[in-house]
Protein backbone atom coordinates (compact mmCIF):
# COMPACT_ATOMS: atom_id res chain seq x y z
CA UNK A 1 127.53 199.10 -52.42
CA UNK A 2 127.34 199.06 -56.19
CA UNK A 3 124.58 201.24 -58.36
CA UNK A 4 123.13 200.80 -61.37
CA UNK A 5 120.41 202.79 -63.87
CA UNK A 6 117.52 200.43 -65.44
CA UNK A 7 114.66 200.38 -66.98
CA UNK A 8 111.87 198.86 -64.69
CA UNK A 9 109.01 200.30 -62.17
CA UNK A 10 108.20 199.30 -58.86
CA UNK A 11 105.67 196.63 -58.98
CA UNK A 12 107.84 194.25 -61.19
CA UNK A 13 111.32 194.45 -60.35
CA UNK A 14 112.59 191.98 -58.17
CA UNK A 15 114.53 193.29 -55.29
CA UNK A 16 114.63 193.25 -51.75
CA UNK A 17 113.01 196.85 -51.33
CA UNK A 18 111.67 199.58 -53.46
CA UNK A 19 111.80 203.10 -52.30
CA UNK A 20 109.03 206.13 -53.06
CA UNK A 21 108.01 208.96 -52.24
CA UNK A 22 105.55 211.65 -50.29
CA UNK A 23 105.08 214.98 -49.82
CA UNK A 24 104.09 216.49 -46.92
CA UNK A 25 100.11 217.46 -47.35
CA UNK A 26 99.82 215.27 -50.49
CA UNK A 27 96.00 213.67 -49.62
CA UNK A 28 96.58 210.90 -51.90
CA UNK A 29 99.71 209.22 -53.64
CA UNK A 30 100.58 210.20 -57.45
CA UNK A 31 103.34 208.72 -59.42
CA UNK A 32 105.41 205.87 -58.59
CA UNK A 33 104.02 206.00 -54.98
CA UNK A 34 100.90 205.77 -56.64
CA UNK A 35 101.56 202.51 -58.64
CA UNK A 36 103.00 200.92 -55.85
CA UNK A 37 99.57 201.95 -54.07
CA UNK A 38 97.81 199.95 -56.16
CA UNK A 39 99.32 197.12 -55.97
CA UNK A 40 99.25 196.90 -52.12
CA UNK A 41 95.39 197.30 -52.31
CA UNK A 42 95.61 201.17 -51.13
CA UNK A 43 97.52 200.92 -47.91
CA UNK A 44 99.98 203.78 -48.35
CA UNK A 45 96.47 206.02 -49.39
CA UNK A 46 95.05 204.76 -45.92
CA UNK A 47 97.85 205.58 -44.10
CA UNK A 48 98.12 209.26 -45.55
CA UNK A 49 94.27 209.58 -44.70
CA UNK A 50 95.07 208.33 -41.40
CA UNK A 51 97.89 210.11 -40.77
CA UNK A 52 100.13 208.10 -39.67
CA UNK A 53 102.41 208.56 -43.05
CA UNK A 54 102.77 212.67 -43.15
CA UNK A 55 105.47 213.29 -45.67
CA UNK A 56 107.37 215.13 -43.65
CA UNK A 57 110.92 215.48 -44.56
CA UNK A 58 113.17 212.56 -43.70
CA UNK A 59 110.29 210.20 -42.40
CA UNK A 60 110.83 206.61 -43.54
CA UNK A 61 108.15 204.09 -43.06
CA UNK A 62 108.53 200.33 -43.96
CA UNK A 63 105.52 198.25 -45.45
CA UNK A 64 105.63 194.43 -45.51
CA UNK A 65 104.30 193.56 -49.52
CA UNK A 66 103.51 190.02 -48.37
CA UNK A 67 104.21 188.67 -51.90
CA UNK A 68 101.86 191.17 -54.13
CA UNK A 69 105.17 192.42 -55.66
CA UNK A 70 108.44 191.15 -55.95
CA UNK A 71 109.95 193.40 -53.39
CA UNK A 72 109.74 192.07 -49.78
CA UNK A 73 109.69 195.88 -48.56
CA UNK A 74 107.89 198.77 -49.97
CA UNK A 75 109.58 201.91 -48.17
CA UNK A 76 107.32 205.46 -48.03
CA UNK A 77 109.72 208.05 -47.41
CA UNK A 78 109.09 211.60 -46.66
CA UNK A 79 109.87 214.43 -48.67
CA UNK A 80 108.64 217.53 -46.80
CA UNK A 81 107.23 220.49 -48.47
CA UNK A 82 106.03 220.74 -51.99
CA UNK A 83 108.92 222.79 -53.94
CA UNK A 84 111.28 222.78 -51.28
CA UNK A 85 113.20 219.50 -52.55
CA UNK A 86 116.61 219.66 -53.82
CA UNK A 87 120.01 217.29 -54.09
CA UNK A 88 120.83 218.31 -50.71
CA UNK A 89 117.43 216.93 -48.95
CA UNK A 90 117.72 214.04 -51.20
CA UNK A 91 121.07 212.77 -50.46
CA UNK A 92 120.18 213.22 -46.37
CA UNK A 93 116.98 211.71 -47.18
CA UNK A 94 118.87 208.57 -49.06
CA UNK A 95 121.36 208.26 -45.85
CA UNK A 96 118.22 208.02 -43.10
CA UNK A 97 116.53 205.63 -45.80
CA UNK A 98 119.75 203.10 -46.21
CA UNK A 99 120.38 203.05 -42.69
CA UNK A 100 116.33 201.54 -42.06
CA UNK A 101 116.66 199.11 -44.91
CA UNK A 102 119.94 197.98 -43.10
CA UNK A 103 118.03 197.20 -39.89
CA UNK A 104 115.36 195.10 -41.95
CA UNK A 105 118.36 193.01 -42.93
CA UNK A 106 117.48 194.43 -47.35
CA UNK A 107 120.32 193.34 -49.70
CA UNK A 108 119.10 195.31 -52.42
CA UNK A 109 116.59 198.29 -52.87
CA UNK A 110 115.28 200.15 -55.95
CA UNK A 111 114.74 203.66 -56.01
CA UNK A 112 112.10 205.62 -58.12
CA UNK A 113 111.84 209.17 -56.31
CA UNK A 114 111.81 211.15 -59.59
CA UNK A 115 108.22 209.71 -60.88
CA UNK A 116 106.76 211.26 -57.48
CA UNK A 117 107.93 215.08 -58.77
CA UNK A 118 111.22 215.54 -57.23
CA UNK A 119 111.73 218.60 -60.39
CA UNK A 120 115.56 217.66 -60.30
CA UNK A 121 117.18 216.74 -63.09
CA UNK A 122 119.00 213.31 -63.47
CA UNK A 123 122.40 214.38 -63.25
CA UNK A 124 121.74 216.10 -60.07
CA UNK A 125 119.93 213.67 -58.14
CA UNK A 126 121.72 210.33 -59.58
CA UNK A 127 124.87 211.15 -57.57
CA UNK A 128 123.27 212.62 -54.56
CA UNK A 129 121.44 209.64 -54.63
CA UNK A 130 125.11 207.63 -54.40
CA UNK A 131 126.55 210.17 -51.85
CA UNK A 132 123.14 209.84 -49.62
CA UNK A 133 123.40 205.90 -49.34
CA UNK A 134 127.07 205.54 -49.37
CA UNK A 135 127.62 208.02 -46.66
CA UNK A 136 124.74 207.24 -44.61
CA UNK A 137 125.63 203.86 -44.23
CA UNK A 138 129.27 204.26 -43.32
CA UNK A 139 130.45 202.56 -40.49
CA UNK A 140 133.99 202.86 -38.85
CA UNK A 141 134.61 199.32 -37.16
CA UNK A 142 138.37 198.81 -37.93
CA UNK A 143 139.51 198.61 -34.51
CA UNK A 144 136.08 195.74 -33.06
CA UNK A 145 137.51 192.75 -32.33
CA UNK A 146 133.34 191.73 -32.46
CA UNK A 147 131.22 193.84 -35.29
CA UNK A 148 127.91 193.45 -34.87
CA UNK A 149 126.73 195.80 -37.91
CA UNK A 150 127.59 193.52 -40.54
CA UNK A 151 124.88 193.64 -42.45
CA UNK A 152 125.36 195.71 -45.72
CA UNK A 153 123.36 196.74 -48.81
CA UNK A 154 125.07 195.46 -51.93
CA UNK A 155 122.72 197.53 -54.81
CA UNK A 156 120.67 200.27 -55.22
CA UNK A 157 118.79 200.86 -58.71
CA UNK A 158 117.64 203.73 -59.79
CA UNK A 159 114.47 202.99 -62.06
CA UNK A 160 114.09 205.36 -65.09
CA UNK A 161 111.38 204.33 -67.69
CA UNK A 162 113.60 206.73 -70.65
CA UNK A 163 116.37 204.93 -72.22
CA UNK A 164 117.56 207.92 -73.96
CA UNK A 165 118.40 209.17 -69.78
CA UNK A 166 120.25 206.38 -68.91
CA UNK A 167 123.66 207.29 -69.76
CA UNK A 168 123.52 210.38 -68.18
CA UNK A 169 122.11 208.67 -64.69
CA UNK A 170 124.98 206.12 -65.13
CA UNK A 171 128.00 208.54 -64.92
CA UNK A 172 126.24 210.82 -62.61
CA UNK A 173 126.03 207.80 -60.20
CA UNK A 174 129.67 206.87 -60.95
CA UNK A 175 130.82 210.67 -59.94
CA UNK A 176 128.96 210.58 -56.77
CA UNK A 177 130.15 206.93 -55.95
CA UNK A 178 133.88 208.42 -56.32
CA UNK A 179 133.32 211.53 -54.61
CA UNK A 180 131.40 209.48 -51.79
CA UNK A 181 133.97 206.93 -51.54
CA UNK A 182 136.42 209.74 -51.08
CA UNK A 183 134.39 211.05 -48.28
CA UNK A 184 134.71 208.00 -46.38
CA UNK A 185 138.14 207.66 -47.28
CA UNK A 186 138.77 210.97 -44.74
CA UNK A 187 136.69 209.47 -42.23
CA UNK A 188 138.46 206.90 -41.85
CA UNK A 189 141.98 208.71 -41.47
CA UNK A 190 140.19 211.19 -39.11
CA UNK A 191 138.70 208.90 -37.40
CA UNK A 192 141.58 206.52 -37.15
CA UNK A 193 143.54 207.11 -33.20
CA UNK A 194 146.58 208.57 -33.20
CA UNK A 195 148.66 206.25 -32.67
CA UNK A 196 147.92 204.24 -35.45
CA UNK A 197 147.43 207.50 -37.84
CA UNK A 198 151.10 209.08 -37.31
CA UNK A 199 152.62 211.52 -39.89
CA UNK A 200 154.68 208.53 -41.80
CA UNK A 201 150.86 206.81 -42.26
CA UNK A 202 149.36 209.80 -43.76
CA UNK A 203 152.20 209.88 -45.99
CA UNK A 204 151.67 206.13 -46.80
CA UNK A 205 148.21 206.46 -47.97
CA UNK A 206 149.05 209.34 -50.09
CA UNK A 207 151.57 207.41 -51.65
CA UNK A 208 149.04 204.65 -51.88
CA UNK A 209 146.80 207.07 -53.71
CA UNK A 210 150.14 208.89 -56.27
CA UNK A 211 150.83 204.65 -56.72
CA UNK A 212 146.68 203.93 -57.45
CA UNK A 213 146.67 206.74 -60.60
CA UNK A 214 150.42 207.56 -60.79
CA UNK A 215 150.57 210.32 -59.83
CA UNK A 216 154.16 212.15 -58.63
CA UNK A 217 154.91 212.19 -54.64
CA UNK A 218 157.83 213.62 -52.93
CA UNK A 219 157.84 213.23 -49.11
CA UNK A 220 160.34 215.01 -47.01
CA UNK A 221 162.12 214.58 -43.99
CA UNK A 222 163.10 216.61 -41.28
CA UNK A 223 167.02 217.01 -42.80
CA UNK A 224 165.00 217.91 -46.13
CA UNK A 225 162.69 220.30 -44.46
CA UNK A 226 165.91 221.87 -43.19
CA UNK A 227 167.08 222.57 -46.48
CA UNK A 228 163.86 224.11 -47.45
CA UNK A 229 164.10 226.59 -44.33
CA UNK A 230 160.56 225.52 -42.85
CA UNK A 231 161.22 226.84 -39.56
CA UNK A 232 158.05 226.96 -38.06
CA UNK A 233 156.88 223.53 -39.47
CA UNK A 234 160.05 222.09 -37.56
CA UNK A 235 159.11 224.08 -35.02
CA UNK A 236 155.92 222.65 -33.98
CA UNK A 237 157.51 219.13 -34.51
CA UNK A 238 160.36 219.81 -31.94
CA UNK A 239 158.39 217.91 -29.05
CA UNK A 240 157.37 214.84 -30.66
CA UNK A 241 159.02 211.60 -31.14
CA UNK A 242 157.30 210.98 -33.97
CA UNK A 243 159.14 211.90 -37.79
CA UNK A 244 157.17 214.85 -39.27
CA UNK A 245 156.15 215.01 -42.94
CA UNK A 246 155.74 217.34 -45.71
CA UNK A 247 153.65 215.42 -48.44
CA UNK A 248 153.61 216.91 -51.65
CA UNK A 249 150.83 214.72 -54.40
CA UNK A 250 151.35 216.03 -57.94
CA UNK A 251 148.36 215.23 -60.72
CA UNK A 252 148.64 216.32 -63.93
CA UNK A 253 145.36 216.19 -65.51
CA UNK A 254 146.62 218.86 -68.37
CA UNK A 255 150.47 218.65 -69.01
CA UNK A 256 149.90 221.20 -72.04
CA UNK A 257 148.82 223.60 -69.15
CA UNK A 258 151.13 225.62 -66.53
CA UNK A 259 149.05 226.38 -64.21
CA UNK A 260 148.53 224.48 -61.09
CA UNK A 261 146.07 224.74 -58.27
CA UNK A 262 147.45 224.47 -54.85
CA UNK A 263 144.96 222.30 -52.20
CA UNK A 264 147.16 222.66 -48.68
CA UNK A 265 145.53 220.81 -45.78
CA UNK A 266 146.49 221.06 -42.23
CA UNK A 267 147.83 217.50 -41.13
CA UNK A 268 148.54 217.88 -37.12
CA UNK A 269 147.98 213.86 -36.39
CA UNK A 270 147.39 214.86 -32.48
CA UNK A 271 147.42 218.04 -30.53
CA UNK A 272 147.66 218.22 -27.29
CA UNK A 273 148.69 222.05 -27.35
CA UNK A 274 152.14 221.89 -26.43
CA UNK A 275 153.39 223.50 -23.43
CA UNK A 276 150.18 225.47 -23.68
CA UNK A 277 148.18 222.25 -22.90
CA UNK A 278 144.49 222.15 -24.04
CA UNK A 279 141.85 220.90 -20.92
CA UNK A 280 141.56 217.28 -20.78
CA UNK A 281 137.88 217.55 -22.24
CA UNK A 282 137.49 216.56 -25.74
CA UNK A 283 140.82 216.05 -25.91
CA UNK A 284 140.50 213.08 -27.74
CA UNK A 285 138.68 214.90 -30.56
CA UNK A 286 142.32 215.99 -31.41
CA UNK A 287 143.42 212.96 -33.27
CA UNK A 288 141.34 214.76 -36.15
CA UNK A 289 142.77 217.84 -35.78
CA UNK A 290 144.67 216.27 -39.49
CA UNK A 291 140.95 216.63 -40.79
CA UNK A 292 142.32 219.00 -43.37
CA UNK A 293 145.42 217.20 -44.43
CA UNK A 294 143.18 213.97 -44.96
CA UNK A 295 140.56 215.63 -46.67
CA UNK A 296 143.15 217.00 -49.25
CA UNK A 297 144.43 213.61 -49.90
CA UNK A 298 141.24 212.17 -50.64
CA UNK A 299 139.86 214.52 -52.74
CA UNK A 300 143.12 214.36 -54.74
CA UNK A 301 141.98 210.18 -54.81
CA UNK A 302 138.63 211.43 -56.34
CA UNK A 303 139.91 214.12 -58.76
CA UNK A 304 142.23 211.35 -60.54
CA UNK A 305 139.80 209.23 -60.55
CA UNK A 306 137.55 211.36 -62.73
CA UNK A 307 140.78 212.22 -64.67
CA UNK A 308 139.75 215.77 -64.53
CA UNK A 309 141.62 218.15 -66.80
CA UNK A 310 143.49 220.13 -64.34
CA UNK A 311 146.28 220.56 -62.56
CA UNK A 312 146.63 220.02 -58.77
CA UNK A 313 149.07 220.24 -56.58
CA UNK A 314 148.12 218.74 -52.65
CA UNK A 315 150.36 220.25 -49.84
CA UNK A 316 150.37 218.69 -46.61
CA UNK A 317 152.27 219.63 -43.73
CA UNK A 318 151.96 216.56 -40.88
CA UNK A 319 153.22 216.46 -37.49
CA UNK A 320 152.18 215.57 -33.63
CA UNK A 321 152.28 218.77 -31.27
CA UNK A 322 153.20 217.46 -28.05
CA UNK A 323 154.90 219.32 -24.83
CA UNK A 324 158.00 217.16 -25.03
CA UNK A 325 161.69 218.16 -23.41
CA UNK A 326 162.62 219.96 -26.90
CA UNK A 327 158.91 221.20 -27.31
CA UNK A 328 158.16 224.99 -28.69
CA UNK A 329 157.54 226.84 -26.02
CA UNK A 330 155.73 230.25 -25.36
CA UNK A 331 158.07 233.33 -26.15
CA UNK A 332 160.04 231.21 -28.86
CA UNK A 333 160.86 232.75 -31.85
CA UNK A 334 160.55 230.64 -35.32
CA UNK A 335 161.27 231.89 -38.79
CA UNK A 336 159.37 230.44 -42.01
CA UNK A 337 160.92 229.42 -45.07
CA UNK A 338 160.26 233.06 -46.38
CA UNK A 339 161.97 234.33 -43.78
CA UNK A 340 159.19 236.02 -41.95
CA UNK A 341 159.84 235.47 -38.15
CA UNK A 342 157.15 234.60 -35.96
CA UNK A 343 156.88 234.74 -32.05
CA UNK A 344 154.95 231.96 -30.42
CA UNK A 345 152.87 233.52 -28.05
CA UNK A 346 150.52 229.91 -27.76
CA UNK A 347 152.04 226.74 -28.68
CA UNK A 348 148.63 225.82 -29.58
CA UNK A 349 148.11 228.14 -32.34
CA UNK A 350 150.08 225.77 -33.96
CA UNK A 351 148.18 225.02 -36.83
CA UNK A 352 148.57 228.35 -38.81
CA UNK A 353 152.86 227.79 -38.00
CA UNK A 354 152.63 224.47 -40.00
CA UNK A 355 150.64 226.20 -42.88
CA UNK A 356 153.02 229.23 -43.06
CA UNK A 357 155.27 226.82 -44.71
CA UNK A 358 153.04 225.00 -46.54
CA UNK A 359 151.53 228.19 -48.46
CA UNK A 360 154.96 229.68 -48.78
CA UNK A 361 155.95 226.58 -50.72
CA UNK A 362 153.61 226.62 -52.74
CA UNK A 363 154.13 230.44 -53.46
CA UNK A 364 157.71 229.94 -54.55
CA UNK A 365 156.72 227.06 -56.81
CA UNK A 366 154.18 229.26 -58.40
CA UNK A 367 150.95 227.24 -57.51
CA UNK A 368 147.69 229.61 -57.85
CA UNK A 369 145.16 229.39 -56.65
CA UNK A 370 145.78 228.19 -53.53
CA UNK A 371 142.81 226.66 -50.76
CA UNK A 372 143.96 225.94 -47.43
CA UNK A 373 141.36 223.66 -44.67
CA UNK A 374 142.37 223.27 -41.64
CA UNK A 375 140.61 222.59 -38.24
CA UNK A 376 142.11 225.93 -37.59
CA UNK A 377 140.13 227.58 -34.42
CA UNK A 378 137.70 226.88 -32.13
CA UNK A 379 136.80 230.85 -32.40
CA UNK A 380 135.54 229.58 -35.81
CA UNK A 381 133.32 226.84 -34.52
CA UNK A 382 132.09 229.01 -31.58
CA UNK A 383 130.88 231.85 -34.26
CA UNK A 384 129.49 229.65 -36.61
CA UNK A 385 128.28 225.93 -34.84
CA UNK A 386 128.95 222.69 -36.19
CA UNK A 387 127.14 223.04 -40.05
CA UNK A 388 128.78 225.63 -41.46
CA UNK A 389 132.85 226.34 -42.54
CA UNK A 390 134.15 229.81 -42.25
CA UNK A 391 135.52 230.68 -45.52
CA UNK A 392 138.59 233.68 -46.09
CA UNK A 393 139.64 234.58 -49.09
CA UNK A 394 141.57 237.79 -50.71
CA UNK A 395 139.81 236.71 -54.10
CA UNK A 396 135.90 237.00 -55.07
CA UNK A 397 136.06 235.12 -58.33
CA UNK A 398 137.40 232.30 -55.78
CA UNK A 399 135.71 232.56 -53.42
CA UNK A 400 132.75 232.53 -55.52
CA UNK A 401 133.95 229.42 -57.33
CA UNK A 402 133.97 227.42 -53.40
CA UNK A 403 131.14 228.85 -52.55
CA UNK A 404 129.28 227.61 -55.78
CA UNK A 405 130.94 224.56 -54.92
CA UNK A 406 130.16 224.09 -51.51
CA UNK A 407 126.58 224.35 -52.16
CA UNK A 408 126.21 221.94 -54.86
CA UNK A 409 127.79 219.26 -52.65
CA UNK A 410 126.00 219.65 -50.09
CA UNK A 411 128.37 221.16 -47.81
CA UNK A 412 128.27 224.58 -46.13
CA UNK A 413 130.38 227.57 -46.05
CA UNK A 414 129.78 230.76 -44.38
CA UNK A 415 132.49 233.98 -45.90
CA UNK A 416 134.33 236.21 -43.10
CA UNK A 417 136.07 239.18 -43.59
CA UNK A 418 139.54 240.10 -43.76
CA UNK A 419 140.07 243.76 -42.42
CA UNK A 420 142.79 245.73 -41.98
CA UNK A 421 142.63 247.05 -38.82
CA UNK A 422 142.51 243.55 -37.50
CA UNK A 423 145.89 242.64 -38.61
CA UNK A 424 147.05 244.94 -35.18
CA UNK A 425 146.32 242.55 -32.98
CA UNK A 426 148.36 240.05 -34.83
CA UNK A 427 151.76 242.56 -34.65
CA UNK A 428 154.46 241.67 -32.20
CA UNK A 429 157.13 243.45 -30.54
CA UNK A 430 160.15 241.21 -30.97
CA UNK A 431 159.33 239.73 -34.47
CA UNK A 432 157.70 240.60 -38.08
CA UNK A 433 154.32 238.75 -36.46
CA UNK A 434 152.90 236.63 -33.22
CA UNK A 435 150.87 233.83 -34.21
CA UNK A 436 147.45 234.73 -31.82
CA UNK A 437 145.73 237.96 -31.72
CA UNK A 438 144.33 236.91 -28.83
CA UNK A 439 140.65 236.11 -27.55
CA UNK A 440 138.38 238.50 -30.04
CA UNK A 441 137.63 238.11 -33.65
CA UNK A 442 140.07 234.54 -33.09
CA UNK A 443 138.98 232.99 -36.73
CA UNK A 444 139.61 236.02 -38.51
CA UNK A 445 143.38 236.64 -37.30
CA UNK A 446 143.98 233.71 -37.95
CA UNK A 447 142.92 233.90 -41.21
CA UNK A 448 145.11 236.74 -41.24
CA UNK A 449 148.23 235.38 -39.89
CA UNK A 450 147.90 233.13 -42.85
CA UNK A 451 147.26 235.82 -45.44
CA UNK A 452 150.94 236.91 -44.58
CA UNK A 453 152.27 233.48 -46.32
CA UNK A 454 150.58 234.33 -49.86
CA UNK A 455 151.40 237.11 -50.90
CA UNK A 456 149.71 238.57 -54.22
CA UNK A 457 148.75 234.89 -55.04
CA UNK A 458 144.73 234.35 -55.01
CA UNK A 459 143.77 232.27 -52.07
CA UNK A 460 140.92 231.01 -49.90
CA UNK A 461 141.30 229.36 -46.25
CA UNK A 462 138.60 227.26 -44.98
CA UNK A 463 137.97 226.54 -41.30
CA UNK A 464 136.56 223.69 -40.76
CA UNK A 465 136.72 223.10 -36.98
CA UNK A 466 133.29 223.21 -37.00
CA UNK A 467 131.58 220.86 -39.38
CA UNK A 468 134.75 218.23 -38.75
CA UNK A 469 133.12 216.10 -36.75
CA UNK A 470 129.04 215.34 -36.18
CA UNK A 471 127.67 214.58 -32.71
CA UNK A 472 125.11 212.65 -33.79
CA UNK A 473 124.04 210.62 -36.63
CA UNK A 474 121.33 212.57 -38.96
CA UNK A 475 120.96 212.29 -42.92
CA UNK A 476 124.04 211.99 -44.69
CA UNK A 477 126.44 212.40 -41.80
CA UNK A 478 127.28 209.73 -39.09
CA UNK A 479 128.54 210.00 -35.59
CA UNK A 480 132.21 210.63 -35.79
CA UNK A 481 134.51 212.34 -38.61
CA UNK A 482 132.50 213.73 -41.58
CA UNK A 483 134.75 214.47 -44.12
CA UNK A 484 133.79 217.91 -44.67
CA UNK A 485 135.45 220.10 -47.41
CA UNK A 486 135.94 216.53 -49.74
CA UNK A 487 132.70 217.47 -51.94
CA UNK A 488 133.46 221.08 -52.16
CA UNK A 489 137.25 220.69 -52.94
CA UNK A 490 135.96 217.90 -55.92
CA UNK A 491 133.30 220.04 -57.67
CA UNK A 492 135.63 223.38 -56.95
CA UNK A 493 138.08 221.44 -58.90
CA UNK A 494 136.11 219.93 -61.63
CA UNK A 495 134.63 223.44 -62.11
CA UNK A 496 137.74 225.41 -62.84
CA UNK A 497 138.28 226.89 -66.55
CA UNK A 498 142.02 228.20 -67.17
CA UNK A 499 141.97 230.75 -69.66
């Protein structure tokens, strides 16, 4: 799908569909809704008067022109209340609207939402605009011997009638085609089954990526892992065939610069739990459980491409956790590559083991900040449902900064505390820690466990066992992986000022 800024207005450009605007209550269309109006002899007026077209938010009805405009379509969509609108609406709004024009077979639309009111500015709603369609009409057919969703949308214009405004809706459309392409790029490695996305393919399409915008890649081995001391990493790999990985994606946006900020994402390509085996049910979900390993990589893919000037440093630990002969096993003791020691109490808290070495890494090497996501604990998605993150942090400016972040892309994140007199529950009595506090307050020892890996260095972990995955298709989202944390890490990134 390709976008483009131009000059034009609905009744004369020549395009498959044009796309406007109502808001809920309006009693008669203004703007480009209004135009368009006209030139279909009042229909879209009737149909407000008759109810039938309410502007409520997300409604999309499709109008036939029957040749009194170039467009074969005219699309009404709804826009819900009257100051309410913002980027986020929009881009869900875009996603229901792409996936209608795909069923009515449209090739190419043209969008002209601003003249109806929208109060956004261009360089907001240009690349929500791109995210919207792009993402809303993502479909994951790789493995369909027979795809019958073929059809695609090639353009989408954005009509503007300033010249003087184009430039700025150009590159706003370009940053949310790369950050929306990046999306899709984890949705397809989450979505991907896990026997096809193995450790030594994650590293591949990271390499793909450092080979795309040369960027530097190291990938080690188990022998080189050993050398490194990552005890608890190796420990979680013990009972699977399959070679683990520890991908490491350099970019060097500002060489003149030492400071480098660490994105770690949890890359466990299937977990079955080990020895403490999860119930069958939605065990299949677990293939994504490397949600915040791919996420990393593709936001790294996005970052280079808008040749930000930072520094970034993606750490990704990636293994299988399976209950083979050599498999962890509860009561086992591990010891990180700091040489904490850790007693496995659950072989599948295993998540937070293969992080411990991650952050410790990139500790020594003297990365800061550091943001770790990881489909970390089901505690997480139990407190907080399926929209929302839980974010951690020992640092307010940062997590500040992701916060910010998360909430101009679109993406939500909900801040849990850290206390004190939680870290009890994670204390063991054969080792410096246990890696599960146990049933309560589950997210947040977790989140604590971690903290133990980082030292004085500022940091933020993001759970995102939540918002991973969507049940259902609605706005921007899709049935299936959703690539959550890919817009937040971008703008985080594009937003950070060293001093």
């Amino acid at each position: 799908m390709k976008f483009k800024a131009r000059l034009g207005n609905v009744r004369t450009i020549a395009t498959d569909a044009v796309i406007v605007g109502i808001y809920e209550g309006d009693e008669s269309p203004g703007g480009a809704t209004g135009e368009l109006n006209s030139a279909l002899g009042g229909v879209i007026g009737e149909l407000i008067k008759s109810g039938e077209v309410k502007g409520k938010l997300n409604e999309v009805h499709v109008l036939h022109t029957l040749g009194k405009i170039p467009a074969r379509l005219a699309v009404v969509v709804g826009m819900g209340k009257r100051g309410e609108w913002d980027t986020d609406k929009l881009r869900d709004l875009a996603g229901e609207a792409v996936r209608v024009l795909r069923k009515h077979k449209a090739k190419t639309a043209a969008l002209a939402l601003w003249q109806d009111g929208a109060g956004l500015e261009n360089a907001e709603w240009a690349g929500a605009v791109a995210e919207g369609c792009l993402l809303g009409a993502y479909l994951y057919r790789r493995h369909m011997t027979k795809d019958e969703n073929g059809h695609e949308i090639e353009e989408v214009v954005l009509l503007e009638n300033n010249a003087d405004a184009l430039g700025a809706v150009g590159r706003s459309l370009e940053k949310g085609r790369i950050t929306a392409g990046a999306v899709m790029m984890a949705r397809d490695m989450v979505n991907e089954p896990a026997n096809h996305m193995t450790p030594s393919h994650m590293a591949e399409i990271a390499g793909e990526v450092a080979s795309r915008h040369g960027l530097n890649i190291t990938v080690m081995d188990r022998a080189h892992m050993e050398k490194e001391k990552m005890g608890a990493l190796l420990g979680v790999a013990r009972g699977t065939a399959e070679p683990p990985k520890f991908i490491v994606l350099d970019y060097r946006g500002d060489p003149s610069k030492k400071e480098v900020v660490g994105l770690v994402g949890k890359g466990l390509t299937f977990d079955s739990g080990g020895i403490s085996l999860k119930p069958q049910e939605f065990m299949s979900d677990m293939k994504g459980d490397m949600s915040g390993g791919a996420v990393v990589i593709a936001a790294m893919d996005a970052i280079a491409q808008m040749k930000m000037a930072v520094n970034v440093t993606a750490l990704i630990p990636a293994t299988e956790n399976l209950p083979g002969g050599r498999a962890l096993k509860p009561g086992d003791v591990l010891k990180a590559s700091n040489g904490k020691t850790i007693e496995v109490v659950n072989t599948d808290a295993e998540g937070r083991l293969i992080l411990a070495d991650a952050l410790c890494y990139a500790v020594r090497n003297g990365i800061s900040p550091i943001v770790d996501l990881a489909t970390l604990t089901g505690a997480c998605h139990v407190a907080l449902g399926d929209l929302y993150a839980g974010l951690f942090s020992n640092d307010s400016v940062l997590a500040g900064r992701l916060i910010k972040a998360a909430g101009e892309g679109g993406e939500k994140l909900w801040q849990l505390p850290l206390p004190e007199e939680y870290k009890e529950l994670n204390k063991s009595e054969i080792a410096d820690i246990k890696n599960s506090g146990g049933r309560y307050a589950g997210a947040i020892t977790a989140a604590l466990f971690l903290q133990e890996f980082v030292g004085d260095a500022p940091w933020a972990h993001i759970d995102i066992a939540g918002p991973f995955m969507a049940d259902k298709t609605r706005g921007a989202l899709v049935k299936g992986a959703t690539g959550f944390g890919v817009r937040t890490l971008v703008r985080f990134v594009a937003g950070l000022n060293y001093k």
